[in-house]
Protein backbone atom coordinates (compact mmCIF):
# COMPACT_ATOMS: atom_id res chain seq x y z
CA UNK A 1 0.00 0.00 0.00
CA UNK A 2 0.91 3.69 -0.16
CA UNK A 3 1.16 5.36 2.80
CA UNK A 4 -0.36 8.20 3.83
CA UNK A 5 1.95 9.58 7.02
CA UNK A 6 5.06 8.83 7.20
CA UNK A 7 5.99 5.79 9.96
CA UNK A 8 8.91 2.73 9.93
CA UNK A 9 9.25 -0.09 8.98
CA UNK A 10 9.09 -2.77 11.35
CA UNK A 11 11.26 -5.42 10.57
CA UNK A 12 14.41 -3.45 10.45
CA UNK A 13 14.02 0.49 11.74
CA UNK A 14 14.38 2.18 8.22
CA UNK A 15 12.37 5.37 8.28
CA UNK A 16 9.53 5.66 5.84
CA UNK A 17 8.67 8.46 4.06
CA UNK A 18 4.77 9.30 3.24
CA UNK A 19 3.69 8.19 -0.08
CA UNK A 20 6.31 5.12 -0.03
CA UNK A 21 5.25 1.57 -1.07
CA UNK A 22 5.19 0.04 2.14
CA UNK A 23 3.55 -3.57 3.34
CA UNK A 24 1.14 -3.56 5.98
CA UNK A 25 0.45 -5.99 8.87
CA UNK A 26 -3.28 -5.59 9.26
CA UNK A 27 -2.60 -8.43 12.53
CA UNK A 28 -0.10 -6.08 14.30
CA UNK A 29 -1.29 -2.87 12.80
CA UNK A 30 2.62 -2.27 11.56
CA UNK A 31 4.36 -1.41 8.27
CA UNK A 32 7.90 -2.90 6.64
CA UNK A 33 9.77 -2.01 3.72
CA UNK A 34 8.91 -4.06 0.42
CA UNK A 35 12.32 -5.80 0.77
CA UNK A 36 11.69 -6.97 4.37
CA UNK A 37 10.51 -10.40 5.08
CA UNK A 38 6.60 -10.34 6.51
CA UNK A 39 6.82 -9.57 10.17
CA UNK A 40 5.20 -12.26 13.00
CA UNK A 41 3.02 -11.07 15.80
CA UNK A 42 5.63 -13.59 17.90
CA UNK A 43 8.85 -11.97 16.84
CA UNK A 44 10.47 -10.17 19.10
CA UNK A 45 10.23 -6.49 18.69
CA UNK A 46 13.63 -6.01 19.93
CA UNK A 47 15.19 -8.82 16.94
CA UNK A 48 15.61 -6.17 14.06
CA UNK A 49 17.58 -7.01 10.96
CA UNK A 50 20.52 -4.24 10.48
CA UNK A 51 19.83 -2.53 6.83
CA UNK A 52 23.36 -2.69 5.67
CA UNK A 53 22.51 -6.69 5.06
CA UNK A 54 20.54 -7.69 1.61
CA UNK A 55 18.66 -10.38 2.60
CA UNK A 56 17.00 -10.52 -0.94
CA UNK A 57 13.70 -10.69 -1.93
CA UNK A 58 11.02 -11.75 0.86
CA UNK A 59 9.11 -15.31 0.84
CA UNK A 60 5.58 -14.50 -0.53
CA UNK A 61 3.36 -16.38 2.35
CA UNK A 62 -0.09 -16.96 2.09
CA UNK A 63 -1.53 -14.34 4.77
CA UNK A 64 1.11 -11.53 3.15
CA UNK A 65 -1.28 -8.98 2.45
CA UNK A 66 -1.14 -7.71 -1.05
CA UNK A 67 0.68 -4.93 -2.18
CA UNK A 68 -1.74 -1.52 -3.60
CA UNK A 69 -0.36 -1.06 -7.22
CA UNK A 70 0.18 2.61 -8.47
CA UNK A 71 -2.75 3.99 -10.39
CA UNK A 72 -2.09 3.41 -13.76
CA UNK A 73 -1.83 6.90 -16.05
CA UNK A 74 -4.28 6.41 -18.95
CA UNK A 75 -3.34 7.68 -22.06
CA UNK A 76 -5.70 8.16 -25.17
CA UNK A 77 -4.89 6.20 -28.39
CA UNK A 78 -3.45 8.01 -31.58
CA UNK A 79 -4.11 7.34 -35.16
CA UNK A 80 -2.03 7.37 -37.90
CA UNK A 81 -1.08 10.77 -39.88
CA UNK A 82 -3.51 9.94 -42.27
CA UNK A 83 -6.76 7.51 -41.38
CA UNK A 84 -8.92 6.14 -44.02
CA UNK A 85 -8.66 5.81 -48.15
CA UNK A 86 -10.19 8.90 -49.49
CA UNK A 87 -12.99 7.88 -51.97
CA UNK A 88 -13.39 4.53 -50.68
CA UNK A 89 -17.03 4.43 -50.14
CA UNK A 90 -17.81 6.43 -53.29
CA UNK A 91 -16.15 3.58 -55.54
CA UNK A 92 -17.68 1.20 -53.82
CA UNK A 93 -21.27 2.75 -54.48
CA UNK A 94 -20.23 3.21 -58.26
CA UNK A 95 -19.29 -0.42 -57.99
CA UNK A 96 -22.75 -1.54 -56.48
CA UNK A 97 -24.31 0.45 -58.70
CA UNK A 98 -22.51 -0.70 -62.05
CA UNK A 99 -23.07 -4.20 -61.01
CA UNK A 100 -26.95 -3.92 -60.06
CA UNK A 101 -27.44 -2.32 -63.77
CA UNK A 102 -25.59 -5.57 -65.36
CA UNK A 103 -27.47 -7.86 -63.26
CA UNK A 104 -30.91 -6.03 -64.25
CA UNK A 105 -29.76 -5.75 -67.73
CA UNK A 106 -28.83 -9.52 -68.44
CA UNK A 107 -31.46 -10.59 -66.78
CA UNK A 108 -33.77 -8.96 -68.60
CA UNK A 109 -32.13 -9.42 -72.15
CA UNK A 110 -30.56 -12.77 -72.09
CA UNK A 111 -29.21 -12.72 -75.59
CA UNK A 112 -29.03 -9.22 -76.33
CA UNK A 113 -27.80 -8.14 -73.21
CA UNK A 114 -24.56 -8.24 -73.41
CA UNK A 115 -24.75 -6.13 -76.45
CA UNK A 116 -26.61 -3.54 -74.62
CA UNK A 117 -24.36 -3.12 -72.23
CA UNK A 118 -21.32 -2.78 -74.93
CA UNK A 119 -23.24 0.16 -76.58
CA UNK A 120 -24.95 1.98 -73.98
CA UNK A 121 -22.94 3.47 -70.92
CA UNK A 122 -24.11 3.93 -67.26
CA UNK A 123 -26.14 6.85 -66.77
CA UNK A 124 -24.69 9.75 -65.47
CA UNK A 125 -26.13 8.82 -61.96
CA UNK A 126 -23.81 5.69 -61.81
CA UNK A 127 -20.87 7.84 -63.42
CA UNK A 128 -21.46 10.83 -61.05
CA UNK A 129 -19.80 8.33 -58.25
CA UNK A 130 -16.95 7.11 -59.95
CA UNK A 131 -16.39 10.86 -60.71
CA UNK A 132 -16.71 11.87 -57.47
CA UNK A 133 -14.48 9.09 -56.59
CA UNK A 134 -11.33 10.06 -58.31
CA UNK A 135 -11.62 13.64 -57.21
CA UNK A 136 -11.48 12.62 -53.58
CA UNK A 137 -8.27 10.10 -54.08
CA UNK A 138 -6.85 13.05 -55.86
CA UNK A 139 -7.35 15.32 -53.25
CA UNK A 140 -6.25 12.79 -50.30
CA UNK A 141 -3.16 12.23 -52.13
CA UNK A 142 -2.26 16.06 -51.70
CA UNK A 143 -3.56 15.63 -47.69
CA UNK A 144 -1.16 12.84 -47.57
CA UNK A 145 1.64 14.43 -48.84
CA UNK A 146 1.39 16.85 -46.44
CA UNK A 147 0.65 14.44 -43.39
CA UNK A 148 2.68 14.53 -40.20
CA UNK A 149 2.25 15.28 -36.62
CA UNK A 150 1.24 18.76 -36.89
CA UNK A 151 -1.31 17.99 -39.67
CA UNK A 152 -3.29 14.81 -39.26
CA UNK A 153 -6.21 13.75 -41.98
CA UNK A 154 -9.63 11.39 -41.59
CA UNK A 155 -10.86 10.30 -44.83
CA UNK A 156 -14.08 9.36 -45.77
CA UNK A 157 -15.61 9.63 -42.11
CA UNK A 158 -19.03 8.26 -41.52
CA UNK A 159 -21.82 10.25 -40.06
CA UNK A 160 -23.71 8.37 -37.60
CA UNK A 161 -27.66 7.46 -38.42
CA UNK A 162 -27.08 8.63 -42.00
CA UNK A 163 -26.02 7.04 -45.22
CA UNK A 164 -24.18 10.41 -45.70
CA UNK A 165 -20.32 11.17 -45.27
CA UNK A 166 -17.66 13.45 -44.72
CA UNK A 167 -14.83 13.43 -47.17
CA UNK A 168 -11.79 15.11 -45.31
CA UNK A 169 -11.21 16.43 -41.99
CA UNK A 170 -7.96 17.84 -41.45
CA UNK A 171 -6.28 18.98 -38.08
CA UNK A 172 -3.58 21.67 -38.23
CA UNK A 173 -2.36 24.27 -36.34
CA UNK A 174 -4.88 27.08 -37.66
CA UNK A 175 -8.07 24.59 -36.70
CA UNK A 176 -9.85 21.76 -38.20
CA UNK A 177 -10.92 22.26 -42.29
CA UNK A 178 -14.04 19.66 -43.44
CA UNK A 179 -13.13 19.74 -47.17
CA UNK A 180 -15.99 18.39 -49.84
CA UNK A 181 -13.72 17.53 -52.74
CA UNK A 182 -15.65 18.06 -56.02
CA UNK A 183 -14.24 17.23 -59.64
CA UNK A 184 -15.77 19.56 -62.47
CA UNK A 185 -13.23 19.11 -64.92
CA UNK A 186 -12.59 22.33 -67.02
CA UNK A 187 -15.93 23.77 -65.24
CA UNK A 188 -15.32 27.15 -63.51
CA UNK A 189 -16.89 27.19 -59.78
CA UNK A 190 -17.81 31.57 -59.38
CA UNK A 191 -19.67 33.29 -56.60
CA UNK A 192 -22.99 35.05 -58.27
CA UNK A 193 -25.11 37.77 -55.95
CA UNK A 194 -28.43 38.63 -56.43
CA UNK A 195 -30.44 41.75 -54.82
CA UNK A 196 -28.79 43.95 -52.27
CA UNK A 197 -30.58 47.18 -52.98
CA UNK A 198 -34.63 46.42 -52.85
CA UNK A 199 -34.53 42.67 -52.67
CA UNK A 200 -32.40 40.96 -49.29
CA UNK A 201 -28.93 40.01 -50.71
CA UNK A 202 -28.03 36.46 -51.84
CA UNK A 203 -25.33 34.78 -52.67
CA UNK A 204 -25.31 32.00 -55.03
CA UNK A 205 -22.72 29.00 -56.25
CA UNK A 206 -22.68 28.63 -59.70
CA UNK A 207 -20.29 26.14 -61.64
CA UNK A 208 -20.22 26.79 -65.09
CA UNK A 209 -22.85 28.54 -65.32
CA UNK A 210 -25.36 26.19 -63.60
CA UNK A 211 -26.85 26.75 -59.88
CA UNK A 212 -24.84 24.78 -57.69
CA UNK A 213 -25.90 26.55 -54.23
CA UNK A 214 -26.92 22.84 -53.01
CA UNK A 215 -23.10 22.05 -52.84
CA UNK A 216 -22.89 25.07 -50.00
CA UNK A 217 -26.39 23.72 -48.22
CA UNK A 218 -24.57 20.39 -47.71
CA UNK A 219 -21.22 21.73 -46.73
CA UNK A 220 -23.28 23.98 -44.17
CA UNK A 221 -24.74 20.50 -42.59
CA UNK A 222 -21.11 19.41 -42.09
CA UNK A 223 -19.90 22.09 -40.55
CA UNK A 224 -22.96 22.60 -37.99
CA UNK A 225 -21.70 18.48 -37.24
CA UNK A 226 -18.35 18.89 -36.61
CA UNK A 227 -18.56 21.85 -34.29
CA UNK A 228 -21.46 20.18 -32.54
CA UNK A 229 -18.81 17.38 -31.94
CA UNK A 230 -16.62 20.03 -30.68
CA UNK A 231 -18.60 21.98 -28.39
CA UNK A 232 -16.99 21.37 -25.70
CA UNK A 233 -13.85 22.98 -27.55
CA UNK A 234 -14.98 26.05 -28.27
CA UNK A 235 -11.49 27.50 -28.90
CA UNK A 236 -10.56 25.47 -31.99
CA UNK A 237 -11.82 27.13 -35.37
CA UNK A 238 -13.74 24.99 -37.71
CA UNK A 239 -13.84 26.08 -41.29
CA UNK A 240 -15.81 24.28 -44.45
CA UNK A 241 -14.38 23.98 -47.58
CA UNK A 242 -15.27 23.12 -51.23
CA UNK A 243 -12.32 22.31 -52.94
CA UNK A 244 -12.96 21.89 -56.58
CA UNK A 245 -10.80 19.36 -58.15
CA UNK A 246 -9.39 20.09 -61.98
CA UNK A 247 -11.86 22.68 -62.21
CA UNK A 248 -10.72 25.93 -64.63
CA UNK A 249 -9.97 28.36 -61.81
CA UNK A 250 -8.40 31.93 -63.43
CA UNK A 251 -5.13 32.66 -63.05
CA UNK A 252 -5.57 35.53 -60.70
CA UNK A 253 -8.32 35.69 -58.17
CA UNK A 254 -9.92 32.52 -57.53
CA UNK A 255 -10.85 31.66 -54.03
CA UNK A 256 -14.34 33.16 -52.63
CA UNK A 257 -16.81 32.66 -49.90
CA UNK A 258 -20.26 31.51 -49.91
CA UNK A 259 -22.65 31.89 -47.24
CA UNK A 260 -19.80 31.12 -45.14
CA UNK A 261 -18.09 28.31 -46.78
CA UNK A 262 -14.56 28.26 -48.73
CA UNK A 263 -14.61 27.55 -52.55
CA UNK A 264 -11.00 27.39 -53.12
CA UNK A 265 -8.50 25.19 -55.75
CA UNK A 266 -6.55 22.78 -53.91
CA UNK A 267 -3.35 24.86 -54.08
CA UNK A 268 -5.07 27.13 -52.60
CA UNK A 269 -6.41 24.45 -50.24
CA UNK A 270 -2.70 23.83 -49.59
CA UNK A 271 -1.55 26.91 -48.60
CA UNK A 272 -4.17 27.51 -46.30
CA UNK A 273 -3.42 24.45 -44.36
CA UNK A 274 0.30 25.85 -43.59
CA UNK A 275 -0.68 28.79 -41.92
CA UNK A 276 0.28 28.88 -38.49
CA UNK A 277 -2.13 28.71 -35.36
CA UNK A 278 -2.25 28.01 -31.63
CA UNK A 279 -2.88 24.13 -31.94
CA UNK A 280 0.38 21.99 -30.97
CA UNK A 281 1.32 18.76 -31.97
CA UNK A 282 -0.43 16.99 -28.72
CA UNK A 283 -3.12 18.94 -29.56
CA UNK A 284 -3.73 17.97 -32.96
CA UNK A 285 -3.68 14.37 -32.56
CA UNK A 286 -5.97 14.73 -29.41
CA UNK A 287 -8.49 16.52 -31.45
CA UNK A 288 -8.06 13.82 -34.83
CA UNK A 289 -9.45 10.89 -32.04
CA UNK A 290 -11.65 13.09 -30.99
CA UNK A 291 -13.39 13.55 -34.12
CA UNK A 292 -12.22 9.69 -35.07
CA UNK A 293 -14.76 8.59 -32.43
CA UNK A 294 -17.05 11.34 -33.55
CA UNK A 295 -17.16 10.57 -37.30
CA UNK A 296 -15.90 6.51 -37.78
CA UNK A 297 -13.94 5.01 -40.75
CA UNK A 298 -16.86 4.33 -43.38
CA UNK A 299 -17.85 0.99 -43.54
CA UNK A 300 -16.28 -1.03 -46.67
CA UNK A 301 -18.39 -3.71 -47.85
């Protein structure tokens, strides 16, 4: 046991400190070193074994009492850098998907069905996730390259109760980022605002052209997720970004805001996450398990 006061130890006169490691003699109510034998209620008080003699370790008896172990220091678990494959559950829908059309297809045409599928593709529903796909392994590939201990990314994180996701969340020292990727290839992503003077001012997404304001709406679900699961860390800045993936961003200008969210390239995307902040390396990874246990590795079928 530990002790409380400080007292001495019975079998040979050493002082003992408070706090030592002591055995106790619940029969005679008296306390000896670890190294001393177990003392007898029979043994003469007077008998004490000088302390300059190692008598090596004591004979464990049966009525010894037991020894209190130290409280063990718990320490929560770290992840990797980098947790999860980024587009992993998107291919894997495209893959369902794909395979549910053959299935229907053949089994419907027997004999022409393989010619069916030869001339006509997937519709663009099917394609949409093998799109979306690529653009987040192209974009975890960056995060990965820039992995270490004071930037640490989750990949394709599972909301709870919902078939939905959450394709990056990176920790750094400026906060935590929860990045959509999104791959319009040659499609340029630019902020449009309507009213201001009579009407109430709006701000709109549009990506080439076409109303894309849904992209923000989602983005603005993640975010009011994440900082829920960090409410009780008020001080750590949580920012949502759409980071469009081979898109035609000009060569001057570029990034904007949208009701609050980021619409950035990913070099941009990049040099945003280097910024400095008041997050530390301890810090970082306690916050990545935090949101780990938060937001789980997606389920692979």
């Amino acid at each position: 046991m530990r002790l409380r006061y400080a007292g001495t130890c019975a079998a040979c006169g050493v002082p003992l400190a408070a706090g030592t490691t002591a055995d106790y003699d619940r029969t005679s109510k008296t306390v000896a070193c670890i190294v001393c034998p177990p003392t007898d209620a029979n043994t003469d008080q007077g008998e004490r074994r000088d302390p300059s003699i190692d008598v090596g370790s004591p004979t464990v008896t049966e009525d010894a009492p037991a020894v209190e172990a130290s409280p063990e220091v718990w320490e929560r678990p770290t992840l990797e850098a980098v947790d999860g494959q980024g587009g992993a559950s998107a291919a894997a829908e495209f893959q369902r998907r794909h395979g549910a059309r053959r299935d229907r297809v053949l089994n419907s045409y027997p004999r022409m069905g393989k010619f069916l599928l030869a001339v006509f593709d997937d519709p663009q529903s099917t394609k949409a996730w093998s799109v979306g796909a690529e653009g987040e392994r192209l974009l975890s590939e960056m995060l990965a390259g820039m992995a270490g201990e004071s930037l640490r990314v989750l990949n394709d994180r599972r909301i709870p109760r919902t078939r939905a996701n959450i394709d990056h969340l990176v920790v750094c020292p400026s906060g935590v980022f929860v990045v959509d990727a999104k791959r319009y290839r040659n499609a340029r992503p630019a902020l449009k605002v309507e009213g201001g003077l009579i009407r109430p001012r709006t701000e709109l997404l549009t990506v080439a052209g076409r109303d894309r304001t849904t992209l923000v709406t989602g983005m603005q679900k993640q975010l009011d997720l994440v900082q829920t699961a960090l409410a009780d860390q008020p001080d750590i800045p949580v920012w949502g970004v759409l980071c469009f993936v081979e898109a035609d961003w000009p060569l001057l200008g570029g990034p904007f805001t949208v009701n609050g969210v980021h619409v950035m390239s990913p070099k941009k995307l990049r040099a945003q996450l280097t910024h400095p902040g008041p997050l530390d390396e301890a810090r970082i990874a306690d916050v990545q398990w935090h949101l780990h246990e938060a937001f789980p590795r997606q389920k692979q079928s």
